[in-house]
N, C-alpha and C. Protein backbone atom coordinates (compact mmCIF):
# COMPACT_ATOMS: atom_id res chain seq x y z
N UNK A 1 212.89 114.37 159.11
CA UNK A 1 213.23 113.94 157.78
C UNK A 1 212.64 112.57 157.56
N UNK A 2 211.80 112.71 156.75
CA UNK A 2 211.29 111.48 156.43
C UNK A 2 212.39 110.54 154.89
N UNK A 3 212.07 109.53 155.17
CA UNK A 3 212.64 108.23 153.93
C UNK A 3 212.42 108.46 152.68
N UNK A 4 212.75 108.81 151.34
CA UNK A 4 211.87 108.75 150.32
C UNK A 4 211.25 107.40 150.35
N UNK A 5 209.48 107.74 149.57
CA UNK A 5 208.50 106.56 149.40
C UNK A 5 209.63 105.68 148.85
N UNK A 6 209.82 105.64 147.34
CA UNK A 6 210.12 105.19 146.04
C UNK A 6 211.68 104.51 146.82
N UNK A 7 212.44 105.05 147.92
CA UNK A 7 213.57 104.19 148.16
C UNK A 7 212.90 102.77 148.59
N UNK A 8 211.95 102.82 149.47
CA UNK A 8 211.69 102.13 150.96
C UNK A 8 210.87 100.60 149.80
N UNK A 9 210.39 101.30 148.38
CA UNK A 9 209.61 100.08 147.45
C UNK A 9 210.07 99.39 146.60
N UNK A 10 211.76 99.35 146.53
CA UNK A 10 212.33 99.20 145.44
C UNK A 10 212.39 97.43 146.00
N UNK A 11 212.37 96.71 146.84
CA UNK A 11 212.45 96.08 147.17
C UNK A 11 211.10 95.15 147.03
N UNK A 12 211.08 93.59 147.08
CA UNK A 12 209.51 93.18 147.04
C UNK A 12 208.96 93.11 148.47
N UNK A 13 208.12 93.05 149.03
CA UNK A 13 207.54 92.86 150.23
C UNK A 13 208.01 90.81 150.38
N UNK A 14 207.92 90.85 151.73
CA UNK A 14 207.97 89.56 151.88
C UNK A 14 206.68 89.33 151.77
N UNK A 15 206.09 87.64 151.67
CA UNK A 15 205.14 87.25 151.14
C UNK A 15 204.15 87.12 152.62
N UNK A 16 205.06 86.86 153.74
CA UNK A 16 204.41 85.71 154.55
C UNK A 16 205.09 86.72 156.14
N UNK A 17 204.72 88.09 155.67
CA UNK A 17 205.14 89.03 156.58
C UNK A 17 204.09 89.99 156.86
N UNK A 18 203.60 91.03 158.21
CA UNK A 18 202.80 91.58 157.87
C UNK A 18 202.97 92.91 157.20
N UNK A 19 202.43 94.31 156.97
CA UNK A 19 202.44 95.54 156.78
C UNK A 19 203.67 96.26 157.70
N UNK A 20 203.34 95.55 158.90
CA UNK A 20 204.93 96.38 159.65
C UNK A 20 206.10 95.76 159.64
N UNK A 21 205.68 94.54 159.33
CA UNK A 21 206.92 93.91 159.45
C UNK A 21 207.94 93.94 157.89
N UNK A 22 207.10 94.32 156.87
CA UNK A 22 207.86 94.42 155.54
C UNK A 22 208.38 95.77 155.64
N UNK A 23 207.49 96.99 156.93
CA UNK A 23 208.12 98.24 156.65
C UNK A 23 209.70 98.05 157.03
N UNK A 24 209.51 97.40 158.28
CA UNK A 24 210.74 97.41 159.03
C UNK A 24 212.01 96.91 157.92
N UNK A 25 211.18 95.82 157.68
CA UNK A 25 212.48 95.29 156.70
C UNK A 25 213.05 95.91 155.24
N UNK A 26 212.23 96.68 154.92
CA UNK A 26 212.27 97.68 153.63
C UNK A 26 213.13 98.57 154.26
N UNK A 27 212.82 99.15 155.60
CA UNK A 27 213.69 100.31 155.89
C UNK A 27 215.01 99.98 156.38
N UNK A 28 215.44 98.76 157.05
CA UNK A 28 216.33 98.50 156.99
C UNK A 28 217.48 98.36 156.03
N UNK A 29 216.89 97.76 154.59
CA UNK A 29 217.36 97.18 153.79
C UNK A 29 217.70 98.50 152.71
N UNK A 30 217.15 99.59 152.82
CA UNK A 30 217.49 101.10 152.39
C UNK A 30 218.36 101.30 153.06
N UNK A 31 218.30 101.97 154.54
CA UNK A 31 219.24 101.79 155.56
C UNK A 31 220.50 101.58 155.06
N UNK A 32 220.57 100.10 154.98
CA UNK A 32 221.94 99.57 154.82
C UNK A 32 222.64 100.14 153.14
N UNK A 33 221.40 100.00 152.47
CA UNK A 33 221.83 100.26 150.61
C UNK A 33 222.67 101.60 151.12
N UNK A 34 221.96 102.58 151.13
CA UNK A 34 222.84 103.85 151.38
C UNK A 34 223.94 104.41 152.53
N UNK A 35 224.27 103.24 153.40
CA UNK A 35 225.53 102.85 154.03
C UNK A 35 225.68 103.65 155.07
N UNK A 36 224.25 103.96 155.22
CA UNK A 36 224.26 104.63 156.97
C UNK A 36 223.45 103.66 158.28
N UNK A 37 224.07 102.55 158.00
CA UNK A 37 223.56 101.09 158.76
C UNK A 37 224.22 101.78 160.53
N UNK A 38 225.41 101.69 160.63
CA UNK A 38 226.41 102.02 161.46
C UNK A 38 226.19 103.51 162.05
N UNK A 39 225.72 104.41 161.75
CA UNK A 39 225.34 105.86 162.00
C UNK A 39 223.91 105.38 162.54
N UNK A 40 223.03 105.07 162.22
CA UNK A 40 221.73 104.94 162.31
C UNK A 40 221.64 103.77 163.97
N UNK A 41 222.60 102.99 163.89
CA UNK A 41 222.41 102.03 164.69
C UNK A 41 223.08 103.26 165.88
N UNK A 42 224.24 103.47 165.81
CA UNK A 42 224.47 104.50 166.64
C UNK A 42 223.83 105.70 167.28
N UNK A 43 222.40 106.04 166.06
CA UNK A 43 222.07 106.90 167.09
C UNK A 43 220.36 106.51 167.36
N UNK A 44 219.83 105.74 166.83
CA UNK A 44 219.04 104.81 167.65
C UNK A 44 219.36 104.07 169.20
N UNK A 45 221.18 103.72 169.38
CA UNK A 45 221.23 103.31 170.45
C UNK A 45 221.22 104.48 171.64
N UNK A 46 222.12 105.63 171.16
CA UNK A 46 222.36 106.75 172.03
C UNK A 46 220.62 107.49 172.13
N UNK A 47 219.92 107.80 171.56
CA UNK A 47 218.49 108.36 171.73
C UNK A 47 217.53 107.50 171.88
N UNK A 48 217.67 106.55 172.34
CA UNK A 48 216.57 105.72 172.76
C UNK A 48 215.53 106.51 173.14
N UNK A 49 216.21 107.00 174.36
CA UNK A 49 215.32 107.50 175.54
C UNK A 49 214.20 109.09 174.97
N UNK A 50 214.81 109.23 173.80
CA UNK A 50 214.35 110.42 172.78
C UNK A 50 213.60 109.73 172.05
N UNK A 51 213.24 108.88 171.29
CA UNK A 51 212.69 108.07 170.35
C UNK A 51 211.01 108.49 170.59
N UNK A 52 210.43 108.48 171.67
CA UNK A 52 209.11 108.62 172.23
C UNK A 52 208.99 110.23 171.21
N UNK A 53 209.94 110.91 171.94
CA UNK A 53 209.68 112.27 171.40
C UNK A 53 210.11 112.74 169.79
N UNK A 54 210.67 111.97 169.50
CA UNK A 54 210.99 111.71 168.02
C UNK A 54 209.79 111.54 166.92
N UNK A 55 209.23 110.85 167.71
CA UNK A 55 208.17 110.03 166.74
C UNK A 55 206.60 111.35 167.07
N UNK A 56 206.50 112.23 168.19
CA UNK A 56 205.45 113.01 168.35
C UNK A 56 206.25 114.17 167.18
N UNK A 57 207.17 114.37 167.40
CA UNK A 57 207.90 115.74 166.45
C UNK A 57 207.32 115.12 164.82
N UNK A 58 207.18 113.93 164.82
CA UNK A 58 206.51 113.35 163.44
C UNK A 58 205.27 113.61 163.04
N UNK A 59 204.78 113.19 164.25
CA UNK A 59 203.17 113.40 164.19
C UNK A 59 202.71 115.30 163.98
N UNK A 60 203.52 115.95 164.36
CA UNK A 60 203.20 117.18 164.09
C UNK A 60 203.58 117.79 162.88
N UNK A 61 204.69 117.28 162.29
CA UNK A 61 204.72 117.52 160.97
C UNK A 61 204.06 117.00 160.07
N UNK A 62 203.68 115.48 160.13
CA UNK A 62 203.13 114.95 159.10
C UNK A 62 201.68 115.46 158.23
N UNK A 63 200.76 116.41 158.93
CA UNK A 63 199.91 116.99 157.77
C UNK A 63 200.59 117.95 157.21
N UNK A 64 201.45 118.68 157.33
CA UNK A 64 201.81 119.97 156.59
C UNK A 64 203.01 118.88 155.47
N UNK A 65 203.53 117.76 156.08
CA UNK A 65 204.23 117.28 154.81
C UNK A 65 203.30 116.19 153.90
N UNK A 66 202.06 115.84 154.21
CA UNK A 66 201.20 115.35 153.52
C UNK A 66 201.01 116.28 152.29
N UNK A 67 201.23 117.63 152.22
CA UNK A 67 200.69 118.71 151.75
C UNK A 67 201.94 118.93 150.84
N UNK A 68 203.46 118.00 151.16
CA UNK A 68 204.40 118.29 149.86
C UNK A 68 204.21 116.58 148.92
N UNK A 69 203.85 115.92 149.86
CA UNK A 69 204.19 114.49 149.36
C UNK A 69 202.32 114.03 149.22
N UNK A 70 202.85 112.77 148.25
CA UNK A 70 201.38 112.39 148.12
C UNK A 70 201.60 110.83 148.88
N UNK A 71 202.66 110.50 149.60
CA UNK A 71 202.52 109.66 150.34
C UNK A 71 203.13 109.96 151.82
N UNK A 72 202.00 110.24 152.83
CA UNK A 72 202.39 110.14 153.93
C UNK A 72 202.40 109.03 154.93
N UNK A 73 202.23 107.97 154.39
CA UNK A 73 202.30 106.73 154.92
C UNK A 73 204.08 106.42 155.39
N UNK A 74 204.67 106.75 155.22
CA UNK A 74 206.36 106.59 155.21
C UNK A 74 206.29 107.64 156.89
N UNK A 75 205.70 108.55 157.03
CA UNK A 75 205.98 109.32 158.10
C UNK A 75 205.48 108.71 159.26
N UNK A 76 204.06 108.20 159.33
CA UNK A 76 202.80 107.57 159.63
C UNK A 76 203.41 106.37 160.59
N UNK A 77 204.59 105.53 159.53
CA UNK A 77 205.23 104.18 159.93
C UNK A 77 205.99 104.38 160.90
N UNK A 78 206.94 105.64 160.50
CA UNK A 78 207.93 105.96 161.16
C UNK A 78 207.74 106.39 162.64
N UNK A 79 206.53 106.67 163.01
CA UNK A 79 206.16 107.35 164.10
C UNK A 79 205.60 106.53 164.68
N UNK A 80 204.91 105.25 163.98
CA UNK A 80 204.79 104.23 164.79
C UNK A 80 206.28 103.44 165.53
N UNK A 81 207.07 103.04 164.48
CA UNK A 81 208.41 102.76 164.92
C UNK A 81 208.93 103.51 166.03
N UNK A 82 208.94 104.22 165.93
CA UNK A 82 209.78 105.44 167.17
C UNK A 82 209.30 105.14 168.32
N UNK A 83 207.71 105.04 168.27
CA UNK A 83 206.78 104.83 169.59
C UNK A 83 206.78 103.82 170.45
N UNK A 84 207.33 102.73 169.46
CA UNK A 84 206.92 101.26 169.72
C UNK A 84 208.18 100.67 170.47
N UNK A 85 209.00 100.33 171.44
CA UNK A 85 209.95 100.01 171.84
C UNK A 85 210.49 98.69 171.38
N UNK A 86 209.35 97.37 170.89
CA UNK A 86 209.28 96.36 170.68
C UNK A 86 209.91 96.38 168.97
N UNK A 87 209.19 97.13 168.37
CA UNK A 87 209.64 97.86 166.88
C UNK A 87 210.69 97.88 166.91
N UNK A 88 211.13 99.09 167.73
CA UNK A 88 212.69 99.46 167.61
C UNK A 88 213.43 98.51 167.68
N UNK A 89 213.46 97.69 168.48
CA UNK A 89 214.01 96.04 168.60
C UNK A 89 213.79 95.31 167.56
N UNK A 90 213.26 95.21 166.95
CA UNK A 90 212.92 93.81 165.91
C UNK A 90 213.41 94.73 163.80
N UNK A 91 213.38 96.53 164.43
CA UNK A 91 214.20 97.16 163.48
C UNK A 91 215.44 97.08 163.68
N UNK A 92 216.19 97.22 164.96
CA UNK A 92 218.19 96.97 165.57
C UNK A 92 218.30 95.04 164.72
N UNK A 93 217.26 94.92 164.40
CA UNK A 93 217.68 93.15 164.64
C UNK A 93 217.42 93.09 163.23
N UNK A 94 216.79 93.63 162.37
CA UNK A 94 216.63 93.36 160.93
C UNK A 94 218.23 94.36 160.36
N UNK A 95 218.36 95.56 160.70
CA UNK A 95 219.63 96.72 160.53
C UNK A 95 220.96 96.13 160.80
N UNK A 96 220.96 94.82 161.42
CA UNK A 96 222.17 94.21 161.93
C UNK A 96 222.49 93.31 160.85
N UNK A 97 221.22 92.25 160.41
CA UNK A 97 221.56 91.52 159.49
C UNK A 97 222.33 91.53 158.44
N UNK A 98 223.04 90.65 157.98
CA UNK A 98 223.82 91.02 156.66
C UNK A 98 223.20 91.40 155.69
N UNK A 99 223.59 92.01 154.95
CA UNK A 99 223.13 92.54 153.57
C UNK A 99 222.60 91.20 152.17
């Protein structure tokens, strides 16, 4: 299940951030809007060790959902996130912040 685009943009990019680092913080900041901060942190902590394989189950869907959506960049991110252990950390640490 990917993010809707249009949630993850409602927000401005930070100015003085890069491309991943505004994703992270966009997705967090959805995340929290729709009040599954606490669920999400929960099962990011319990599947860590799944996360690797999380993010390939992405990569195999993402051309056939390129093919419903005209933005597959949201899947693209996400599969980087999953992959990235350092990501996942600096996403637990933006998801924690207050609102």
């Amino acid at each position: 299940m990917s993010l809707p685009h249009h949630a993850l943009r409602e927000q401005p990019l930070p100015q003085d951030s890069t491309p991943e680092e505004a994703f992270l913080q966009q997705t967090a900041q959805a995340v929290r809007r729709w009040g599954l901060k606490l669920p999400v942190l929960l099962a990011l902590q319990a599947g860590t060790p799944l996360t690797f394989l999380a993010a390939q189950c992405l990569w195999i869907v993402q051309p056939t959902a390129s093919l419903f959506s005209s933005d597959s960049h949201t899947i693209t991110h996400l599969a980087h996130l999953l992959e990235n252990p350092s990501q996942l950390t600096r996403f637990r640490h933006y998801l924690e912040q207050p609102s």
